[in-house]
Protein backbone atom coordinates (compact mmCIF):
# COMPACT_ATOMS: atom_id res chain seq x y z
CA UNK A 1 6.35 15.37 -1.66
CA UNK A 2 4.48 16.82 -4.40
CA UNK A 3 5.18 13.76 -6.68
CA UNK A 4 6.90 10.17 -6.74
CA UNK A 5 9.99 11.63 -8.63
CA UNK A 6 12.57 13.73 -6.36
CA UNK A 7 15.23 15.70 -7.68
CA UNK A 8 19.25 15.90 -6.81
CA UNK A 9 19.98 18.99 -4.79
CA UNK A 10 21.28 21.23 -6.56
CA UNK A 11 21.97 24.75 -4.76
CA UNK A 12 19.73 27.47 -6.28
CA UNK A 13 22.84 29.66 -7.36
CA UNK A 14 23.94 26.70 -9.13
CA UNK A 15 21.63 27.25 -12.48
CA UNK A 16 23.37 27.12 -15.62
CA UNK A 17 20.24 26.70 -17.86
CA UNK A 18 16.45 26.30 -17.65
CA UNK A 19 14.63 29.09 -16.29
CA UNK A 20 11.42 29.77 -14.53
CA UNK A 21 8.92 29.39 -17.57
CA UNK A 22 10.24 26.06 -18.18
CA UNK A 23 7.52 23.95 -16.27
CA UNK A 24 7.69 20.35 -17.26
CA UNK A 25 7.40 17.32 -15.02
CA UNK A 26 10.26 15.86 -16.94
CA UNK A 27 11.91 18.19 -19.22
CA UNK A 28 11.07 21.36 -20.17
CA UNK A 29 7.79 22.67 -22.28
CA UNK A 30 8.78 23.03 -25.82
CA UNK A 31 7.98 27.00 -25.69
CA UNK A 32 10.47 27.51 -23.11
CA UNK A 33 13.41 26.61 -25.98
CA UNK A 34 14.55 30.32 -26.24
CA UNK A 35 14.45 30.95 -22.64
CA UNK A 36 17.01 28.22 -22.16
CA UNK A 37 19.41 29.93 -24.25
CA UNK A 38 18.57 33.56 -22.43
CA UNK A 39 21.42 35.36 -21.21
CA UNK A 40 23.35 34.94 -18.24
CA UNK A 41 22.35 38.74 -16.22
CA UNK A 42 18.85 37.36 -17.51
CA UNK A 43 19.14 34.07 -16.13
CA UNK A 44 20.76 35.21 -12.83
CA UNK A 45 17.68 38.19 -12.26
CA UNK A 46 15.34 35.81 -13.19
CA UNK A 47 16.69 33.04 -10.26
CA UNK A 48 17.23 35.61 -7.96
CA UNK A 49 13.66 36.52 -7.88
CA UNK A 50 11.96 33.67 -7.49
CA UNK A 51 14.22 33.20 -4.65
CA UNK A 52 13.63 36.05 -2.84
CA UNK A 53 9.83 34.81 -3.64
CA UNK A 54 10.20 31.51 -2.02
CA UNK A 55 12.03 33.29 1.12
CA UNK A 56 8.94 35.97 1.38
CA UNK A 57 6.92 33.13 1.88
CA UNK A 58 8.42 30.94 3.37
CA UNK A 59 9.56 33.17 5.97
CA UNK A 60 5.81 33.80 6.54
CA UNK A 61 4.98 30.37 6.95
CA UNK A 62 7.69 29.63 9.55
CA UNK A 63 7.31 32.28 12.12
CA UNK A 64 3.51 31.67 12.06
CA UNK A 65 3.55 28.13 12.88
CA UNK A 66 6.71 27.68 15.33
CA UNK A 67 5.17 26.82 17.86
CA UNK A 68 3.87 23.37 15.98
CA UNK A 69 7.54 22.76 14.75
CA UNK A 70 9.69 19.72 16.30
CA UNK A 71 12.42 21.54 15.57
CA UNK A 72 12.91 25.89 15.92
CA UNK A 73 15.13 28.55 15.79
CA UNK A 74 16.15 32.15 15.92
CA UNK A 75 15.70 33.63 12.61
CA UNK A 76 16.31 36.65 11.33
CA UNK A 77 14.54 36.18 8.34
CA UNK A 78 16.81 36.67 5.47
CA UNK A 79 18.18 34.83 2.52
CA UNK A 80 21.51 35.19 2.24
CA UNK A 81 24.17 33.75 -0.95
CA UNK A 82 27.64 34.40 -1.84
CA UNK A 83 30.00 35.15 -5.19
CA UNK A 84 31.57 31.84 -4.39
CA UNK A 85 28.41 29.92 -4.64
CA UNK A 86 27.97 30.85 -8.16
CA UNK A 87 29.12 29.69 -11.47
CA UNK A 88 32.08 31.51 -13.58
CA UNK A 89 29.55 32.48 -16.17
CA UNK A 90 26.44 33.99 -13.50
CA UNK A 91 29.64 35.18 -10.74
CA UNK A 92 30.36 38.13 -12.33
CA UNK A 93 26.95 39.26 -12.81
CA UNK A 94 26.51 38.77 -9.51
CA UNK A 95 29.29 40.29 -7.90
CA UNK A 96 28.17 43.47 -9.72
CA UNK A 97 24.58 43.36 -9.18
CA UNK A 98 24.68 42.34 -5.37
CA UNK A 99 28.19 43.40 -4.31
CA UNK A 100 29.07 39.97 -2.75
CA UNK A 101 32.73 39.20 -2.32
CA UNK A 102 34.35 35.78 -1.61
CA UNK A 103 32.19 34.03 0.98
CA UNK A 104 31.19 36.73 2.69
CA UNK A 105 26.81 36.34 3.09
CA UNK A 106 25.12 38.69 0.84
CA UNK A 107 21.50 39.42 1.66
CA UNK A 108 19.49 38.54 -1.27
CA UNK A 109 16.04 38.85 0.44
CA UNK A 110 14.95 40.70 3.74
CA UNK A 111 11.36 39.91 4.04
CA UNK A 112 8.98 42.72 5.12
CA UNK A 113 8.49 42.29 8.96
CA UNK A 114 10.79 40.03 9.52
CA UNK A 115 14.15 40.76 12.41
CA UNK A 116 16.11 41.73 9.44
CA UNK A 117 13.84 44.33 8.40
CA UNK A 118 13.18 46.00 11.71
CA UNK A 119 17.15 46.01 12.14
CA UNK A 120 17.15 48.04 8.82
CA UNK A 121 18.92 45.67 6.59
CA UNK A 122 18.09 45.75 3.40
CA UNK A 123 18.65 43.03 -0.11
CA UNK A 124 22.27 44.13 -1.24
CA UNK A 125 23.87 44.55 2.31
CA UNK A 126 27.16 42.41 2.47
CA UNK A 127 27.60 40.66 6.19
CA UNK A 128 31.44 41.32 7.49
CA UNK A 129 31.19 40.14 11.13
CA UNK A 130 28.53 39.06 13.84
CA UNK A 131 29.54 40.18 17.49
CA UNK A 132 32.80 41.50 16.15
CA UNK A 133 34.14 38.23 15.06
CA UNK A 134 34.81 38.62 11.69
CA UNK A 135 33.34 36.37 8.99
CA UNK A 136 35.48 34.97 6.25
CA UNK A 137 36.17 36.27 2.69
CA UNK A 138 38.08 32.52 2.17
CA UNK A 139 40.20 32.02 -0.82
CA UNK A 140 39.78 33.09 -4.55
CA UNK A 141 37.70 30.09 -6.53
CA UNK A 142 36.97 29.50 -10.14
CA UNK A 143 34.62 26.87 -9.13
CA UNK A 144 31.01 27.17 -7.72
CA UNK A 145 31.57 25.83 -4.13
CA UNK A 146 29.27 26.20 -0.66
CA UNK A 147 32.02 25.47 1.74
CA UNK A 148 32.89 28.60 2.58
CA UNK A 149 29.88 31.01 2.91
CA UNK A 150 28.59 27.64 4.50
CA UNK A 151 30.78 28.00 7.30
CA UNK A 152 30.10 31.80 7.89
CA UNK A 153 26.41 30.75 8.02
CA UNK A 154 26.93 28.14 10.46
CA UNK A 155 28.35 30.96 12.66
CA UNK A 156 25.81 33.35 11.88
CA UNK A 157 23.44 31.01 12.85
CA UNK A 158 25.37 30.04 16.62
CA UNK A 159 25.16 33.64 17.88
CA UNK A 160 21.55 34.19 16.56
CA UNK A 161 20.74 30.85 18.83
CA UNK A 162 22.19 32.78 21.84
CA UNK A 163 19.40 35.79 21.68
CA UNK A 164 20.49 39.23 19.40
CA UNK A 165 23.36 40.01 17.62
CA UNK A 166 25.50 43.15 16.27
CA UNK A 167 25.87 42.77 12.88
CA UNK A 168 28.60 44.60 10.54
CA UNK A 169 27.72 45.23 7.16
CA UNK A 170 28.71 46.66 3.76
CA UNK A 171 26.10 48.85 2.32
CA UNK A 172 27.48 51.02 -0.74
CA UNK A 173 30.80 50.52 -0.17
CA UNK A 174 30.24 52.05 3.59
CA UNK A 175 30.37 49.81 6.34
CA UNK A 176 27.55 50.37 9.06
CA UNK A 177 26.32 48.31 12.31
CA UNK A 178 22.86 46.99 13.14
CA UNK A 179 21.19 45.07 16.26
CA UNK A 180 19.42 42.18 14.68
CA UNK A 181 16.82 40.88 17.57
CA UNK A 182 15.34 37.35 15.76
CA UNK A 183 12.16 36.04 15.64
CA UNK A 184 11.12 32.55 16.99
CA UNK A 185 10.39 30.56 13.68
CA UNK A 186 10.95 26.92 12.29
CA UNK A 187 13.93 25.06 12.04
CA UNK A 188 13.81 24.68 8.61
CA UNK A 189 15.58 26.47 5.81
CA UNK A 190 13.74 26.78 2.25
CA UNK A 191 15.75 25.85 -0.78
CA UNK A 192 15.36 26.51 -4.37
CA UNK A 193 16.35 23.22 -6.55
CA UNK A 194 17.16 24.47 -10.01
CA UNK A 195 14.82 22.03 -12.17
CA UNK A 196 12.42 21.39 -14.56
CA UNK A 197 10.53 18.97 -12.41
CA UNK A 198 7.30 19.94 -10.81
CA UNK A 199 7.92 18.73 -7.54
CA UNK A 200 8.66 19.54 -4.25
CA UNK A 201 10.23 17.81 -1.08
CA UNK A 202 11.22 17.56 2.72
CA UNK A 203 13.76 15.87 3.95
CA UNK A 204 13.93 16.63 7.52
CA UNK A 205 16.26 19.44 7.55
CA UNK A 206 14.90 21.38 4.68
CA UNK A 207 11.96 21.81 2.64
CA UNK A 208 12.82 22.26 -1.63
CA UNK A 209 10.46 23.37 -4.04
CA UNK A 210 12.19 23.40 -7.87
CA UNK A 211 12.28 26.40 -9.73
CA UNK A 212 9.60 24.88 -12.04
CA UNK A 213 7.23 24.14 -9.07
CA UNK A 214 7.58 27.51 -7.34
CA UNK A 215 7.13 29.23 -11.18
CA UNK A 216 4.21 27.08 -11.78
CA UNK A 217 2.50 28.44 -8.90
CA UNK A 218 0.36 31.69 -9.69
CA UNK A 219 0.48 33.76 -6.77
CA UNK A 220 2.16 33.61 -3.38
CA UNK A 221 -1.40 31.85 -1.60
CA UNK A 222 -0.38 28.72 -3.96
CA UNK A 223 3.56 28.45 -3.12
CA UNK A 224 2.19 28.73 0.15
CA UNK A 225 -0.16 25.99 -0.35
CA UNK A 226 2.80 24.15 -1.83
CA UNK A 227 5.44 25.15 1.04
CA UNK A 228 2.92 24.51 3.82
CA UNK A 229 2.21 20.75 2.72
CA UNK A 230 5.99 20.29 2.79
CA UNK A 231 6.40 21.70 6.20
CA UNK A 232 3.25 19.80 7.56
CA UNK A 233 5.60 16.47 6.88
CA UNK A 234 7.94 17.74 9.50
CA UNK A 235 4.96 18.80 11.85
CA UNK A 236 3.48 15.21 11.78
CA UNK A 237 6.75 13.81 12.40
CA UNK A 238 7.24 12.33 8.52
CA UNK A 239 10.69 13.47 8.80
CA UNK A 240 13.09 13.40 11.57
CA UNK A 241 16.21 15.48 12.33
CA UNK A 242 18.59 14.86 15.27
CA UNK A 243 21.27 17.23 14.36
CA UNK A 244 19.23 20.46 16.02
CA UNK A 245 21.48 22.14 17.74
CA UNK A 246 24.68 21.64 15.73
CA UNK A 247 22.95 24.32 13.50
CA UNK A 248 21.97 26.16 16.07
CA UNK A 249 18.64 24.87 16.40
CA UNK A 250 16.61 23.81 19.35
CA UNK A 251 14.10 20.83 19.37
CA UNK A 252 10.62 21.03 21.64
CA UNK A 253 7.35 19.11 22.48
CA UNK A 254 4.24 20.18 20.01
CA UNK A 255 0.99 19.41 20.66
CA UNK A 256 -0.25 15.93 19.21
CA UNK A 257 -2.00 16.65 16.00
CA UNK A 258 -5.76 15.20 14.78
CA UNK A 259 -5.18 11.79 13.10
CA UNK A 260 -6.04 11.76 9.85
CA UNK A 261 -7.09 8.86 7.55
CA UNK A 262 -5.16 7.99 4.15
CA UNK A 263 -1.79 7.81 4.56
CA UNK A 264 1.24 10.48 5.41
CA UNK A 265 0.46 12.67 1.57
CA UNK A 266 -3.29 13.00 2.79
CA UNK A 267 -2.12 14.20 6.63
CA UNK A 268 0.24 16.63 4.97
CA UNK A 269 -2.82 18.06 2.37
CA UNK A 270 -4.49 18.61 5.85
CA UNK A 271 -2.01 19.85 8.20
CA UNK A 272 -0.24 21.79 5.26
CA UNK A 273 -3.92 23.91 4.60
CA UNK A 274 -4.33 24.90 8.30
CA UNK A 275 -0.51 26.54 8.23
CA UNK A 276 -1.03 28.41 5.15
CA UNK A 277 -3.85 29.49 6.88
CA UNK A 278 -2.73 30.31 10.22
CA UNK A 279 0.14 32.20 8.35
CA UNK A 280 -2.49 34.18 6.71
CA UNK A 281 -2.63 33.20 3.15
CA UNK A 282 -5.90 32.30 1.14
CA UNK A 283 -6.50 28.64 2.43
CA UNK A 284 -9.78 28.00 -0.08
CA UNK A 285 -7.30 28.14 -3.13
CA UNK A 286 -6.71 24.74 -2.28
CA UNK A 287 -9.07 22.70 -4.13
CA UNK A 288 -8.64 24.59 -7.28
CA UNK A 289 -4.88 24.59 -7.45
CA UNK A 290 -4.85 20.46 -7.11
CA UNK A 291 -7.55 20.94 -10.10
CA UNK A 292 -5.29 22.92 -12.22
CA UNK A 293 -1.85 20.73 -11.37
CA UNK A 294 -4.32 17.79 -12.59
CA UNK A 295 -4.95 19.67 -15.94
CA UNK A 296 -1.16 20.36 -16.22
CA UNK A 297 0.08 17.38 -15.28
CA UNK A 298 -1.21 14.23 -15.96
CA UNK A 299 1.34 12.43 -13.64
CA UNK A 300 -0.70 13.59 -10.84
CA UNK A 301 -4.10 13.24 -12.70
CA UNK A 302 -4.05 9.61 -11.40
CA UNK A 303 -3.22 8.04 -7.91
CA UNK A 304 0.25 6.86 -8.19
CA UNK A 305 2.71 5.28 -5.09
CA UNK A 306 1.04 6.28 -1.98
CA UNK A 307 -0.05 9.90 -3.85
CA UNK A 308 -3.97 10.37 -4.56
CA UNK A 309 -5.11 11.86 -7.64
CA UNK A 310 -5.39 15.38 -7.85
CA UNK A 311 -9.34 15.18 -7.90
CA UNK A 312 -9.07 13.32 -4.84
CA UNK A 313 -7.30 15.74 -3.30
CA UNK A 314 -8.97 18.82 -4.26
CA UNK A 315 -12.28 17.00 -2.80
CA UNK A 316 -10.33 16.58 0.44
CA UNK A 317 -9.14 19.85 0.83
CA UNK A 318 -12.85 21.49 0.28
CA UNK A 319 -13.44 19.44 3.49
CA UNK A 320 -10.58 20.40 5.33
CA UNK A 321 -11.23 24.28 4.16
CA UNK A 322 -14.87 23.88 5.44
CA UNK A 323 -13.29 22.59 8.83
CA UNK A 324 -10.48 26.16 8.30
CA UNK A 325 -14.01 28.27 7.80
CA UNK A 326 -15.69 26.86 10.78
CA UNK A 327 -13.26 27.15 13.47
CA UNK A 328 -13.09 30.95 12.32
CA UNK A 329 -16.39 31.15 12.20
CA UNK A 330 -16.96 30.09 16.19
CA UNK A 331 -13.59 31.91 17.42
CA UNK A 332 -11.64 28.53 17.57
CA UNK A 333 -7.46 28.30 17.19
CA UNK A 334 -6.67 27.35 13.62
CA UNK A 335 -4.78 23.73 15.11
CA UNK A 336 -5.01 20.89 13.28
C-alpha cells in the first residue's frame, strides 16, 4: 500500500464523476473543477484508457514474474467489461463505442504480445462462447451490476485453466472463431478504483491502483514501479489467498526471497524494483518518482504508520537499483 488511507472498491466502470487529472490525496485539485463536470462520452474515453493502460502493464508485469507468484494462472491477457457493468448515464456510450451487449465480455484491452493478441483478437471484439458453451447475455438492467459478466468470466477463466480454448466472437457485427493458447502469468487481476486518492493496494486476490494514482504516474516505467510494489506484497507472502482454484487458479512453491530489514512497505520497495525490472521497465526511475510523490504529497513527505518517508525511500531504492545494475552487470538472474 502506497499510503495509510485505502479506498472502497469501487469497479472501474462504475465512475460517475472525477476524472484522471483530478489527483488529490483527499479530494480533488481545485483545477480539476471543470473536468468533473466533463461529459459523459468524455468521461467514459477518458476511463477506458487509463484502463487499458493499467492492463498493458500490468499484463507485462505478471507474465514476467510468474514464476515468483504463490498463486498463477492461464491468462490470456485481456481486459474484458460489459454494458451491464456500467451506469445508465456512461451505458449507452458504451454500448455504441465498444459494441458490448448484456453481460456478454467485451475486450477493452488486448495487450501487444500477449495470448490474446497472437489469437488475433483485437479491443472491440464481443466474447459469445468458449468451447462452444455459450456465455450469457443475462437479463435487461437499469442498474450498474457485476453479477452477470462476473459469472461468464468465472467460466472463461475454468476452461483457460484446462490449457487452450476456442473462442467465439463478435467482431463488426460478424461472428468469427479464434484458438486462444494462454500464457503462464500471476494470479492476480489488476483493478482500476475510481478515486481521487493517491493510493494503491493488495489485498490478496487483486492488486488496485485508483484512477488518481495510475494518472499521477508519468509514464508506464512509474505505474510499473507502482504495480510492481503492490505485487511484491503477494510475492513475500503479505497477503494470502486460499480460494486459487475456485477461479481457476493454481497455487505453487517460489523460491524463498532475500530478507530484508524495515518492515513489510520496505520488502515490497525492494522486491517490487527487481519485478519492474525483470519485466523490463526502467528500474532507476525509482528514486526520483518517491522524490516527486514527496513534493506532491506531503502525506507521504513524512514517515507515517509503518510507511517511511518518501526521502527514505528514494535513498533505499538507489541501493536496491545499484544491487538491479550489478547483477546485470556480472550476468546474474534479476531474483530478489
Amino acid at each position: 500500500m502506497l499510503n495509510r488511507r485505502s479506498s472502497a472498491l469501487v469497479p472501474a466502470f462504475l465512475l460517475l464523476t472525477g476524472v484522471l487529472a483530478a489527483c488529490g490525496s483527499k479530494g480533488p485539485v481545485a483545477e480539476a473543477g471543470q473536468e468533473m463536470v466533463a461529459p459523459a462520452e468524455q468521461r467514459l474515453i477518458a476511463l477506458t484508457n487509463l484502463d487499458q493502460r493499467v492492463a498493458r502493464v500490468g499484463y507485462r508485469l505478471s507474465t514476467a514474474n510468474a514464476e515468483l507468484c504463490p498463486a498463477v494462472r492461464n491468462s490470456p491477457g485481456w481486459l474484458l467489461h460489459a454494458a451491464s457493468q456500467y451506469s445508465p448515464e456512461l451505458r449507452p456510450y458504451a454500448e455504441t463505442r465498444f459494441g458490448l451487449d448484456g453481460d456478454l465480455p467485451g475486450l477493452l484491452a488486448v495487450p501487444e504480445g500477449s495470448a490474446a493478441d497472437l489469437a488475433g483478437l483485437r479491443r472491440g471484439d464481443l466474447l459469445l462462447s468458449v468451447n462452444g458453451e455459450a456465455l450469457t447475455r443475462g437479463v435487461a438492467r437499469r442498474t450498474a451490476a457485476f453479477e452477470g459478466v462476473e459469472a461468464n468470466i468465472h467460466k472463461l477463466d475454468l476452461a483457460l485453466a484446462a490449457g487452450p480454448i476456442e473462442i467465439a466472437f463478435r467482431r463488426d457485427g460478424n461472428d468469427q472463431t479464434a484458438r486462444v493458447t494462454p500464457q503462464r502469468a500471476c494470479g492476480y487481476d489488476v483493478q482500476l478504483d475510481p478515486s481521487d486518492e493517491l493510493n494503491a493496494r493488495a489485498d490478496g486476490k487483486r492488486l488496485f491502483i485508483t484512477t488518481a494514482m495510475a494518472g499521477f504516474t508519468a509514464t508506464d516505467d512509474e505505474l510499473a514501479l507502482v504495480l510492481g510494489h503492490e505485487l511484491a506484497h503477494h510475492v513475500l507472502g503479505h497477503r494470502g489467498w486460499h480460494e486459487a482454484e475456485t477461479r481457476g487458479r493454481q497455487t505453487q512453491t517460489v523460491p524463498a526471497l532475500a530478507a530484508t530489514a524495515g518492515g513489510s512497505e520496505r520488502q515490497a520497495d525492494r522486491v517490487g524494483l527487481y519485478l519492474a525490472a525483470r519485466a523490463g521497465f526502467d528500474s532507476s526511475i525509482g528514486p526520483a518518482f518517491w522524490r516527486r510523490f514527496g513534493a506532491f504529497d506531503w502525506r507521504v513527505r513524512y514517515p507515517q504508520w509503518g510507511h517511511p518517508s518518501a526521502e527514505a525511500r528514494a535513498r533505499a531504492l538507489e541501493e536496491v537499483q545499484a544491487e538491479i545494475s550489478a547483477r546485470r552487470a556480472s550476468r546474474q538472474p534479476l531474483v530478489p
